[in-house]
N, C-alpha and C. Protein backbone atom coordinates (compact mmCIF):
# COMPACT_ATOMS: atom_id res chain seq x y z
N UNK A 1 -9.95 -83.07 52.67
CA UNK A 1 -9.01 -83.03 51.58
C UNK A 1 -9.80 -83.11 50.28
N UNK A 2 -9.81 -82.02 49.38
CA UNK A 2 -10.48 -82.12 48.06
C UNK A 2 -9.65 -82.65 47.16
N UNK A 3 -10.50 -83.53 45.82
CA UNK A 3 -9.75 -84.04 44.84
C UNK A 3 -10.12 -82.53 44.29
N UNK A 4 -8.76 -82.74 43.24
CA UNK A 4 -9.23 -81.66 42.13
C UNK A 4 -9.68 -82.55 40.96
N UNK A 5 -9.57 -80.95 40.28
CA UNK A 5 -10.14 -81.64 39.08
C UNK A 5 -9.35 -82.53 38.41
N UNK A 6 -10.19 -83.63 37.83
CA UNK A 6 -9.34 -85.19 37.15
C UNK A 6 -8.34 -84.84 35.83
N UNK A 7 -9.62 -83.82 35.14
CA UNK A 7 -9.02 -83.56 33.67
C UNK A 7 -7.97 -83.09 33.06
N UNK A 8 -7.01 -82.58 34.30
CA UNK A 8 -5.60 -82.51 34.03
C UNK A 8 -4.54 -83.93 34.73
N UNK A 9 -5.46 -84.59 34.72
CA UNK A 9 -4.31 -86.17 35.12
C UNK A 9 -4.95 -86.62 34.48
N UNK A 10 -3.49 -87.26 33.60
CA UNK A 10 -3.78 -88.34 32.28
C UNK A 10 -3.93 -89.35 32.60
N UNK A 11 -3.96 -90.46 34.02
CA UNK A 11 -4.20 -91.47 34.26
C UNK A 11 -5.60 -91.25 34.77
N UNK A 12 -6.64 -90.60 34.71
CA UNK A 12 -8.23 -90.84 35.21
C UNK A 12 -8.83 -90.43 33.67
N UNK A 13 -8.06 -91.63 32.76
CA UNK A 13 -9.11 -91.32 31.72
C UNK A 13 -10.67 -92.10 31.76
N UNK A 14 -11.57 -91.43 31.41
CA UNK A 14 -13.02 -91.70 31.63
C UNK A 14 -13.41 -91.34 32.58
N UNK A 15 -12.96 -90.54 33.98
CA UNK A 15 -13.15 -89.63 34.70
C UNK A 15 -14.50 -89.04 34.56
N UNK A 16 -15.87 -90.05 35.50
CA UNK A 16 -16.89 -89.09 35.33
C UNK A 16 -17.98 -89.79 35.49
N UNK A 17 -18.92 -89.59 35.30
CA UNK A 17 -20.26 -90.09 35.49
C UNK A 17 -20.63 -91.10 34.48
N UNK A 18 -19.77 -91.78 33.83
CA UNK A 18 -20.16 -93.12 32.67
C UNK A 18 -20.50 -93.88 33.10
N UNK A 19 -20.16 -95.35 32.22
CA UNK A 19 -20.44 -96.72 32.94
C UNK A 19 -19.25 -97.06 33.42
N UNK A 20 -19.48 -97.65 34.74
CA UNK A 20 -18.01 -98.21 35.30
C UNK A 20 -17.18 -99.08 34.08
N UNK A 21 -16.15 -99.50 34.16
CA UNK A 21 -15.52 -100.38 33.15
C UNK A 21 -14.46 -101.20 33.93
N UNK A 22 -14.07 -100.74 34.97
CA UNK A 22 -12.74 -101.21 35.81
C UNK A 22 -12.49 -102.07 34.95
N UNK A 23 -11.21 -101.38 33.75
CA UNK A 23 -10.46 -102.08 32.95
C UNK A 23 -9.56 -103.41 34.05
N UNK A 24 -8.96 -102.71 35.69
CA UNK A 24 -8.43 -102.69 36.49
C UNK A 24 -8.50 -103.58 37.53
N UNK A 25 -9.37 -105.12 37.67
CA UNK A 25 -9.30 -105.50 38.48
C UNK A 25 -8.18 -106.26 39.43
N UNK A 26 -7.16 -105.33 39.41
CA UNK A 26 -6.19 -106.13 40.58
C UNK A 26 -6.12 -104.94 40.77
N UNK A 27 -6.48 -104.07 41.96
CA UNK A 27 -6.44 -103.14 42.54
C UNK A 27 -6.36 -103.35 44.33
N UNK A 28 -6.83 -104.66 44.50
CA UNK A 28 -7.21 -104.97 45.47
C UNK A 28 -6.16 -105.91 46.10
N UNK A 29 -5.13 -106.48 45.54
CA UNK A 29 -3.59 -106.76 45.64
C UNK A 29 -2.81 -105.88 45.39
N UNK A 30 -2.78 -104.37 44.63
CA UNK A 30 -2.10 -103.72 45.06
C UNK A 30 -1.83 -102.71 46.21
N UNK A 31 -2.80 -103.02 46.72
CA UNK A 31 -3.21 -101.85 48.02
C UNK A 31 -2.83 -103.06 48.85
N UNK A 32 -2.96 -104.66 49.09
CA UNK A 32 -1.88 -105.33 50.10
C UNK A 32 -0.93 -105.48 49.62
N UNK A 33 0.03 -105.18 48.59
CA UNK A 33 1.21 -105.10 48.43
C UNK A 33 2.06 -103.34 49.02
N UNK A 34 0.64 -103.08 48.95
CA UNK A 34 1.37 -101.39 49.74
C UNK A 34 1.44 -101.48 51.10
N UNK A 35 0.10 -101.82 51.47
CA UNK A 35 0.01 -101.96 52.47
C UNK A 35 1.08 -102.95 53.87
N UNK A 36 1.68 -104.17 53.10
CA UNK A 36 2.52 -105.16 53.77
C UNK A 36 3.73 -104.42 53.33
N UNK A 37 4.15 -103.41 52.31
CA UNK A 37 5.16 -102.62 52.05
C UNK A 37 5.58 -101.60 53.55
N UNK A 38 4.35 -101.02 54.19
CA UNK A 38 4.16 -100.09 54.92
C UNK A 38 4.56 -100.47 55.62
N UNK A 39 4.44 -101.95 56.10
CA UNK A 39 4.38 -102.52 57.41
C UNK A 39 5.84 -103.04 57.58
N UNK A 40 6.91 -103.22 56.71
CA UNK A 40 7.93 -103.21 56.98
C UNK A 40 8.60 -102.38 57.30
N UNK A 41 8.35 -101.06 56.38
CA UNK A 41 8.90 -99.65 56.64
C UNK A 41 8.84 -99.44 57.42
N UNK A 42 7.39 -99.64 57.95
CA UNK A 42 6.96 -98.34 60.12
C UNK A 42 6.98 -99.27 61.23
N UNK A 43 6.94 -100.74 60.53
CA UNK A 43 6.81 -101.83 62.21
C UNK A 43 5.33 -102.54 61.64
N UNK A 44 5.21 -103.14 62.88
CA UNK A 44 4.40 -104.07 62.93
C UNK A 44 2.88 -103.61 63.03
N UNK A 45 2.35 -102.55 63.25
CA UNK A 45 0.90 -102.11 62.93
C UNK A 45 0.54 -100.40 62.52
N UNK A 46 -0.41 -100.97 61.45
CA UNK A 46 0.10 -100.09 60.48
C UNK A 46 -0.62 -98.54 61.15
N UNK A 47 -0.62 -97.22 60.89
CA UNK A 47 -1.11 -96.19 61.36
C UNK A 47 -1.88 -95.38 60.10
N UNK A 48 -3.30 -94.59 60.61
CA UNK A 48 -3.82 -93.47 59.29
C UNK A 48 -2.36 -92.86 58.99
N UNK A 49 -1.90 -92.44 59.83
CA UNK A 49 -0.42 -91.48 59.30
C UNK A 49 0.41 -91.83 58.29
N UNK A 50 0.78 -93.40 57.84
CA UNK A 50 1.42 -93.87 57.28
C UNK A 50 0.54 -94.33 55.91
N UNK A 51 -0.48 -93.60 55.89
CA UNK A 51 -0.64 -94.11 54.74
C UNK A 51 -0.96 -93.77 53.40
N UNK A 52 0.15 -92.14 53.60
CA UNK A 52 0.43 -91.12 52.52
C UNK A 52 -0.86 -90.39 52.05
N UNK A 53 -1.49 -89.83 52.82
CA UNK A 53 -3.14 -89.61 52.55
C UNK A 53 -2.90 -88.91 51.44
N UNK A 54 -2.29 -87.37 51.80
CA UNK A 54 -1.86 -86.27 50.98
C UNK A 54 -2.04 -86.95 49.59
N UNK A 55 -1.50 -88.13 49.49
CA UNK A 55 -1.73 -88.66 47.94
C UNK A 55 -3.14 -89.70 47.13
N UNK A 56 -3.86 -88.47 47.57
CA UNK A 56 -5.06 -88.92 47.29
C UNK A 56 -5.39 -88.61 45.70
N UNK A 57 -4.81 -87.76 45.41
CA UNK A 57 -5.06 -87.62 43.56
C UNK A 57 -3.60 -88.32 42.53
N UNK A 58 -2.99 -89.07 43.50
CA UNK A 58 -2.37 -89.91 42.34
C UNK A 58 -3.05 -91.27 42.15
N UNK A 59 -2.24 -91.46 41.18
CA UNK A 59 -2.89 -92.50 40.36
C UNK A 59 -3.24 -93.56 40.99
N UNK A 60 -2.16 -93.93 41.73
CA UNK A 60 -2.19 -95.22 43.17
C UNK A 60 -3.29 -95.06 43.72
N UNK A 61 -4.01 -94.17 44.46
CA UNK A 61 -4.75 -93.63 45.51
C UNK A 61 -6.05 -93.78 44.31
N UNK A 62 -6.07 -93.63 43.03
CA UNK A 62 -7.64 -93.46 42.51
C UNK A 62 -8.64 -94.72 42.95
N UNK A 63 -8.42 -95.61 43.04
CA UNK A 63 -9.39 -97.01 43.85
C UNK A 63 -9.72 -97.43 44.96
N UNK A 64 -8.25 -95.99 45.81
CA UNK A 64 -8.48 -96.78 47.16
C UNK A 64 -9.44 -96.02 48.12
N UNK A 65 -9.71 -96.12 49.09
CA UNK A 65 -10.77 -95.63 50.16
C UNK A 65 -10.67 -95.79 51.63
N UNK A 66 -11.15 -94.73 52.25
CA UNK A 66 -11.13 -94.74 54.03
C UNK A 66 -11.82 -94.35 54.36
N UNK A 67 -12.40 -95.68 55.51
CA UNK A 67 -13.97 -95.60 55.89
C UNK A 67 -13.81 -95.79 57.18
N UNK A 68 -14.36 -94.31 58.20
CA UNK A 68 -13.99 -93.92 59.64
C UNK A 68 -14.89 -95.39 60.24
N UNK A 69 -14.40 -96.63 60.91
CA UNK A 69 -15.53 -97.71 60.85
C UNK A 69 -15.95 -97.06 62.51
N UNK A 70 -17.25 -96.80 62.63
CA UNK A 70 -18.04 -96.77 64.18
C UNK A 70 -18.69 -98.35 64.57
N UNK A 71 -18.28 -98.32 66.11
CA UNK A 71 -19.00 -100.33 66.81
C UNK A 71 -19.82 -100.57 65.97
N UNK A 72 -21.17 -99.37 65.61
CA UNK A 72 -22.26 -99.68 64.95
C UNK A 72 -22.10 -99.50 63.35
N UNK A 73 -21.22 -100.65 62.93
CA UNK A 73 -20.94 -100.50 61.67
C UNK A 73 -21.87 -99.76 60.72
N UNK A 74 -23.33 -99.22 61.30
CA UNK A 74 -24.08 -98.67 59.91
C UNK A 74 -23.98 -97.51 59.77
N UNK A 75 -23.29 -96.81 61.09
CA UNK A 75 -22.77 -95.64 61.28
C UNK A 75 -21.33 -95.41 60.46
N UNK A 76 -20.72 -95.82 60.33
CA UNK A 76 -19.30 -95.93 59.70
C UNK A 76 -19.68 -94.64 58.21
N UNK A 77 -18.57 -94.04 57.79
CA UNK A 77 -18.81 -93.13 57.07
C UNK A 77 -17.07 -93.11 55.87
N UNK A 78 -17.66 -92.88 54.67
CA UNK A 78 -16.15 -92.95 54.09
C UNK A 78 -15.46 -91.52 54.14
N UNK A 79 -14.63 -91.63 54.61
CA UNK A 79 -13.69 -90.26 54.59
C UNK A 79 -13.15 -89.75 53.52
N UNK A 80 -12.65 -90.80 52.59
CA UNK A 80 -11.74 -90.06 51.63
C UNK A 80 -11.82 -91.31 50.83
N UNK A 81 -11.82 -91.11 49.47
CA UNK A 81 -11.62 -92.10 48.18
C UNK A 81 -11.30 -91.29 47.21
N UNK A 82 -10.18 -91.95 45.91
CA UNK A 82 -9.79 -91.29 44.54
C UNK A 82 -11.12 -91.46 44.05
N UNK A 83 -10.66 -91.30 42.46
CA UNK A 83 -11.53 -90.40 41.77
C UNK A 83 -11.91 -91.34 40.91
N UNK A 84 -11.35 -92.88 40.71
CA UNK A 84 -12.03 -93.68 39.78
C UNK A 84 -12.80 -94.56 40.82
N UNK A 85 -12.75 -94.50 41.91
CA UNK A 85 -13.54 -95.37 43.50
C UNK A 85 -15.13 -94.47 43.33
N UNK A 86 -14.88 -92.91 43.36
CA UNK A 86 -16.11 -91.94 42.56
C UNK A 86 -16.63 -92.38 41.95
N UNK A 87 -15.97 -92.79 40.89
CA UNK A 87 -16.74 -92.98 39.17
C UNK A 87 -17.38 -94.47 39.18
N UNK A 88 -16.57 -95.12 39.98
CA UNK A 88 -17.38 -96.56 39.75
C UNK A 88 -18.60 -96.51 40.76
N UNK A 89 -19.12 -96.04 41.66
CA UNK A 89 -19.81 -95.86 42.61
C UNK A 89 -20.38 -94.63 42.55
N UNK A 90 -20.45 -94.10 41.69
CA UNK A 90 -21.19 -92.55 41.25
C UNK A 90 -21.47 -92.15 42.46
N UNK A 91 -20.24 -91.55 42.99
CA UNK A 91 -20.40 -90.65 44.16
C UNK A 91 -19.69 -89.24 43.74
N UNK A 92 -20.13 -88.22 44.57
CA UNK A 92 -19.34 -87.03 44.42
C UNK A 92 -17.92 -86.90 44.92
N UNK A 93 -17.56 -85.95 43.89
CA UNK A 93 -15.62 -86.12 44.08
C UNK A 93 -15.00 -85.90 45.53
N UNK A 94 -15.90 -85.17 46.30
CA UNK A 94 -14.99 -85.50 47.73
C UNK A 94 -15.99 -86.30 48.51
N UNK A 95 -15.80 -87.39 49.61
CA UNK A 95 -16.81 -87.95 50.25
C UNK A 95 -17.34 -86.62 51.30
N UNK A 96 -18.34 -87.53 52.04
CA UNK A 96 -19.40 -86.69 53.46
C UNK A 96 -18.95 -87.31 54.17
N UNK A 97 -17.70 -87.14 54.89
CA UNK A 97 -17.82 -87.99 56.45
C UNK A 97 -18.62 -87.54 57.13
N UNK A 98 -19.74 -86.70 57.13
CA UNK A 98 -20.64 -86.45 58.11
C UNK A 98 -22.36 -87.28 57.51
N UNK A 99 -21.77 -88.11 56.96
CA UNK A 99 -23.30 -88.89 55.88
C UNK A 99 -22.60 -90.58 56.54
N UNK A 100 -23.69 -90.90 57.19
CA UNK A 100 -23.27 -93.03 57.48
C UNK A 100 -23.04 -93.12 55.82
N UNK A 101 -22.45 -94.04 55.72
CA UNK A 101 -21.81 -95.37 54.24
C UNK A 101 -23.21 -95.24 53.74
N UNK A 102 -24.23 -95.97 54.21
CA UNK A 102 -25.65 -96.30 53.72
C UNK A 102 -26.28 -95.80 53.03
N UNK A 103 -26.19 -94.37 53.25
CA UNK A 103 -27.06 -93.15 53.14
C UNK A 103 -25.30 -92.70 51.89
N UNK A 104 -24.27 -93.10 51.58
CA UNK A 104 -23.28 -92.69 50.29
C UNK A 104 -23.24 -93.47 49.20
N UNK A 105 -23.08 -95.00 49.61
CA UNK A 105 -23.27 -95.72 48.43
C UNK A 105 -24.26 -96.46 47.56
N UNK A 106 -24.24 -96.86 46.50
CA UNK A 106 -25.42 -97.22 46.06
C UNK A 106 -25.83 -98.68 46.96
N UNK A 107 -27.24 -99.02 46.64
CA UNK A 107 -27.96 -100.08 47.66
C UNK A 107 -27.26 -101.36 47.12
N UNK A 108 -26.82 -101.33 46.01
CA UNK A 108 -26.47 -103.08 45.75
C UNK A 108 -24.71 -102.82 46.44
N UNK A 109 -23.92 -102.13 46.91
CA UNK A 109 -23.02 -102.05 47.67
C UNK A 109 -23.23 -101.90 49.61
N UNK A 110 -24.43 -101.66 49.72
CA UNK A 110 -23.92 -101.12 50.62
C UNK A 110 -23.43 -102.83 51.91
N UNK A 111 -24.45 -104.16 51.51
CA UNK A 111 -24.19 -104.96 52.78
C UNK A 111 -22.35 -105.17 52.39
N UNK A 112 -22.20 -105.37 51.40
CA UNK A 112 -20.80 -105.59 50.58
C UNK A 112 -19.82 -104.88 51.85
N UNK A 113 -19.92 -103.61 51.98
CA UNK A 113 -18.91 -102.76 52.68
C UNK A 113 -19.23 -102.63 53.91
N UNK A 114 -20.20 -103.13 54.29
CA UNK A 114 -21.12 -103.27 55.88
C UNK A 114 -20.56 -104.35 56.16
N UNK A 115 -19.91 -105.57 55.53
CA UNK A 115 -19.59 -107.15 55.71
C UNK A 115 -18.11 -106.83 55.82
N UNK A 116 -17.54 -106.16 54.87
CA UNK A 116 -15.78 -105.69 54.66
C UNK A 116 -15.25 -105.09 56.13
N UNK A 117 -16.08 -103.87 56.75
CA UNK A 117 -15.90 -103.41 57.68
C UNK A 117 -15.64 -103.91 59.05
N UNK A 118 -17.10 -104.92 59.00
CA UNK A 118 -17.07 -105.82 59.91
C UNK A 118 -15.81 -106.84 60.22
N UNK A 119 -16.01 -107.53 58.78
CA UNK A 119 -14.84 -108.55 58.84
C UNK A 119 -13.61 -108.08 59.65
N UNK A 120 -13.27 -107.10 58.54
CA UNK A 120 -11.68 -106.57 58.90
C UNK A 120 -11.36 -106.40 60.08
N UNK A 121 -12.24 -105.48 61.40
CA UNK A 121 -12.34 -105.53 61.92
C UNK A 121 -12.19 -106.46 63.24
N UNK A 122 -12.87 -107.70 63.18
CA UNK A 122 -12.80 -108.78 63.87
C UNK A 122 -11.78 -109.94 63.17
N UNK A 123 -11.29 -109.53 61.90
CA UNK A 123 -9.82 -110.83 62.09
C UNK A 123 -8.44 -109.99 62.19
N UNK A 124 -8.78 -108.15 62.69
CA UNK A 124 -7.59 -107.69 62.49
C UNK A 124 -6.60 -107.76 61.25
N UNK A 125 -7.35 -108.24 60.04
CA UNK A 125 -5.96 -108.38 58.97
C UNK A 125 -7.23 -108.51 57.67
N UNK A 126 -6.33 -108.35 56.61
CA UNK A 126 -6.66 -107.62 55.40
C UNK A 126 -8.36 -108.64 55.16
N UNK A 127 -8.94 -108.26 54.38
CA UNK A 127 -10.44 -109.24 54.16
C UNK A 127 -10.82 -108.63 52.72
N UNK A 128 -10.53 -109.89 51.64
CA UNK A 128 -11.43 -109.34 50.60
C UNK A 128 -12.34 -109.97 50.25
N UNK A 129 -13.46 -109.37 49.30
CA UNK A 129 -14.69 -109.74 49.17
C UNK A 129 -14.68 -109.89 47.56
N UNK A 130 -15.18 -110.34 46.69
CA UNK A 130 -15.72 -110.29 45.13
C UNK A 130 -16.91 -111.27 45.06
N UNK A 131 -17.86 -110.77 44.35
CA UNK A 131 -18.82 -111.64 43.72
C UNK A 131 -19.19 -110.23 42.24
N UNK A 132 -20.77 -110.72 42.28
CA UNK A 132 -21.04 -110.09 41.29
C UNK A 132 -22.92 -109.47 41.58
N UNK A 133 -23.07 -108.61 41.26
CA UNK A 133 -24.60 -107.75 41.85
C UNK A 133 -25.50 -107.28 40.77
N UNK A 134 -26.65 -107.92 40.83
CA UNK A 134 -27.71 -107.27 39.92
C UNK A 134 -27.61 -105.64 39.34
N UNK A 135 -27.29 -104.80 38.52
CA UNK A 135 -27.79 -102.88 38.80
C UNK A 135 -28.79 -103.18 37.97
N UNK A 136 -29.18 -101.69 37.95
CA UNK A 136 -30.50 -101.43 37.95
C UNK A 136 -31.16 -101.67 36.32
N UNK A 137 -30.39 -101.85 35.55
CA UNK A 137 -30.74 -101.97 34.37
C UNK A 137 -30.46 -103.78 33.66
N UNK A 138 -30.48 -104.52 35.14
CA UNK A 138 -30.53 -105.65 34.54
C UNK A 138 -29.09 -106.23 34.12
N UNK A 139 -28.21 -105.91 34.40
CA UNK A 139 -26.58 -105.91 33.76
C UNK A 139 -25.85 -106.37 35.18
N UNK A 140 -25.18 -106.99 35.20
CA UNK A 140 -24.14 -107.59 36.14
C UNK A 140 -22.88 -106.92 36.11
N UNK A 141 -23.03 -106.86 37.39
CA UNK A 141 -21.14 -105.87 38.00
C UNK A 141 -20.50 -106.81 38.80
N UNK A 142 -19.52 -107.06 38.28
CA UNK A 142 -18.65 -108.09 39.32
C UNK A 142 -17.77 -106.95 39.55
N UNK A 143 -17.35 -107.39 40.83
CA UNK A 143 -16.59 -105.97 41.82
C UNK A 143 -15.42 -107.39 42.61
N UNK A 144 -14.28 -107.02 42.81
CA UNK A 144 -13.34 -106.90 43.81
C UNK A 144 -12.93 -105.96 44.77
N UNK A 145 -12.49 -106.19 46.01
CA UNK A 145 -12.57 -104.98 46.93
C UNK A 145 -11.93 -105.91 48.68
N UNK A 146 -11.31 -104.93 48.57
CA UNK A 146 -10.40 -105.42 49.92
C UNK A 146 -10.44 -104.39 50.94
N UNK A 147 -10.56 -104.93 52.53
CA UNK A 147 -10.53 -104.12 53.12
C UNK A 147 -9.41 -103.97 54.34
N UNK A 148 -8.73 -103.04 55.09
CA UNK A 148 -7.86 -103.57 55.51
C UNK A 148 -7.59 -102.60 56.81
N UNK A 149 -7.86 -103.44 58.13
CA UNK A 149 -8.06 -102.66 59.29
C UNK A 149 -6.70 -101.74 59.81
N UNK A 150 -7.22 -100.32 59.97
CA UNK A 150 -6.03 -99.59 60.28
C UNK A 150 -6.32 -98.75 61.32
N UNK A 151 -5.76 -98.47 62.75
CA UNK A 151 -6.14 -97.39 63.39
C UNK A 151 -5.63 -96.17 63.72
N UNK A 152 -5.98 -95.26 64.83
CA UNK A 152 -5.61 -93.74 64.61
C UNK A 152 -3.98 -94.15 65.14
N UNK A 153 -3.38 -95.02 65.88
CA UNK A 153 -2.11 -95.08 66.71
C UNK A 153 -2.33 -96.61 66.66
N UNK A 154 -0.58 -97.29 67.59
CA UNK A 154 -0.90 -98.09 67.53
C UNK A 154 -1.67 -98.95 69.07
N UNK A 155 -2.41 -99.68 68.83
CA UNK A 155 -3.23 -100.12 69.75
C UNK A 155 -4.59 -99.56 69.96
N UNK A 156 -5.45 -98.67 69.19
CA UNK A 156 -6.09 -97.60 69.43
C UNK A 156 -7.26 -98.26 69.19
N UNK A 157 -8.31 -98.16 70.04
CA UNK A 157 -9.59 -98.64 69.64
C UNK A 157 -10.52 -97.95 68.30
N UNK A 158 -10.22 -96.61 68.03
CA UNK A 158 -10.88 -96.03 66.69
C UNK A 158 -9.74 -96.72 65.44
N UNK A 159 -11.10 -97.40 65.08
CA UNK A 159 -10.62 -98.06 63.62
C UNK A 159 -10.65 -97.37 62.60
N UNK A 160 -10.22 -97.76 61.20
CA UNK A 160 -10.72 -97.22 59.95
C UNK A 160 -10.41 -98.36 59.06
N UNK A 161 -10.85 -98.70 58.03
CA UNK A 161 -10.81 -99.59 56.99
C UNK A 161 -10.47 -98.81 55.83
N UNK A 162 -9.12 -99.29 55.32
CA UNK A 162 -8.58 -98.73 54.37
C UNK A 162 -8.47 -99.76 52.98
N UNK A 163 -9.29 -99.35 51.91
CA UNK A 163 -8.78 -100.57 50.87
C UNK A 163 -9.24 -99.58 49.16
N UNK A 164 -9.30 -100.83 48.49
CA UNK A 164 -9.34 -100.49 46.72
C UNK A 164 -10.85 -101.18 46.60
N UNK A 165 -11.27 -100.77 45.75
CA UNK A 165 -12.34 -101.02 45.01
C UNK A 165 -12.14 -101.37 43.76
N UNK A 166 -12.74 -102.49 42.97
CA UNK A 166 -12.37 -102.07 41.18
C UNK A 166 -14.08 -103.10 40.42
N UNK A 167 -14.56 -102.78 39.40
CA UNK A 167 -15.72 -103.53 39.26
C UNK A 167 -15.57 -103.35 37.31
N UNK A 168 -16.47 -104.28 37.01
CA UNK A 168 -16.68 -104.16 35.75
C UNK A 168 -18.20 -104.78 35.40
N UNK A 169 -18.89 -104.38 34.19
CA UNK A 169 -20.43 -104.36 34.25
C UNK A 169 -19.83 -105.86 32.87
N UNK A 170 -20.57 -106.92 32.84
CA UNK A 170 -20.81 -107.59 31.93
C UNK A 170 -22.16 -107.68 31.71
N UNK A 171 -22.54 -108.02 29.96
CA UNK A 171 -23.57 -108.12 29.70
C UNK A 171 -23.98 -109.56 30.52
N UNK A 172 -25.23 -109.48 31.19
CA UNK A 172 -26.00 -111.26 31.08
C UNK A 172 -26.34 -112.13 29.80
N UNK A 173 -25.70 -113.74 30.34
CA UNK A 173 -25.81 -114.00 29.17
C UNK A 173 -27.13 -114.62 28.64
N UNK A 174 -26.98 -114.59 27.52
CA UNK A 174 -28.36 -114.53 26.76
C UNK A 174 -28.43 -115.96 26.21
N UNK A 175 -29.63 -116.99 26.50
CA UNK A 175 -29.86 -118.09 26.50
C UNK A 175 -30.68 -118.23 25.46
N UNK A 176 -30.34 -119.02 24.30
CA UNK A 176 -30.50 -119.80 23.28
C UNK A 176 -32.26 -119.89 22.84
């Protein structure tokens, strides 16, 4: 599924290769408020089917992400993410599910979503993570990010981890 282009949707303003800013950090409660939404609608475990893929270029969908999880979590690969999940993670506008996670996101993410995967995985129910990560220029990104185990049917041993991402860069502070 390709995103199109951003520059005709007025909600991906800054759409692009900048500095992250995630004006946005509650992104990661709104994807379990969709998500526990879903789960009333379809029953008790949730399905990929139900979880409106097609709407991957609205606005809802720009943070969130689906990551095919394999046993050997380093294998796991993201399938599909909007277009501000892109921009904060300077990835290209459609993912490689044929590229492991490792080898897509940058290195100060990758144990982050290697730990999310896992988690979710083994407590069966939503797992979020936030702290904050060195980049490369010395500047601190605190990130929120939830992950939330979903499979192909229900009962199905192929997993996927479905969640939001949102981060913002603060300066370090500068000591006296």
């Amino acid at each position: 599924m390709a995103i199109s282009d951003p520059s005709g949707m007025s909600w991906a303003e800054g759409w692009g290769h900048s500095e992250p800013t995630g004006r946005n950090r509650r992104e990661a409660e709104r994807v379990i408020a969709y998500w526990k939404g879903k789960l009333a609608e379809l029953g008790a475990e949730m399905t990929v089917a139900g979880l409106d893929l097609g709407r991957i270029n609205s606005k809802d969908w720009s943070n969130r992400f689906l990551i095919a999880v394999d046993p050997m979590v380093e294998r796991s690969a993201l399938v599909l993410y909007g277009p501000k999940f892109a921009q904060l993670l300077h990835l290209p506008p459609q993912a490689r599910a044929d590229l492991p996670i490792l080898r897509q996101l940058p290195r100060r993410y990758a144990e982050v979503f290697l730990r999310g995967c896992t988690e979710a995985q083994k407590e069966m129910a939503p797992v979020r993570l936030e702290g904050d990560v060195e980049r490369y220029d010395n500047r601190i990104e605190q990130y929120r990010v939830v992950f939330i185990p979903v499979g192909v049917k229900p009962n199905s041993l192929t997993c996927f981890a479905f969640g939001a991402f949102s981060s913002r860069i603060v300066e370090p502070a500068v000591s006296a």
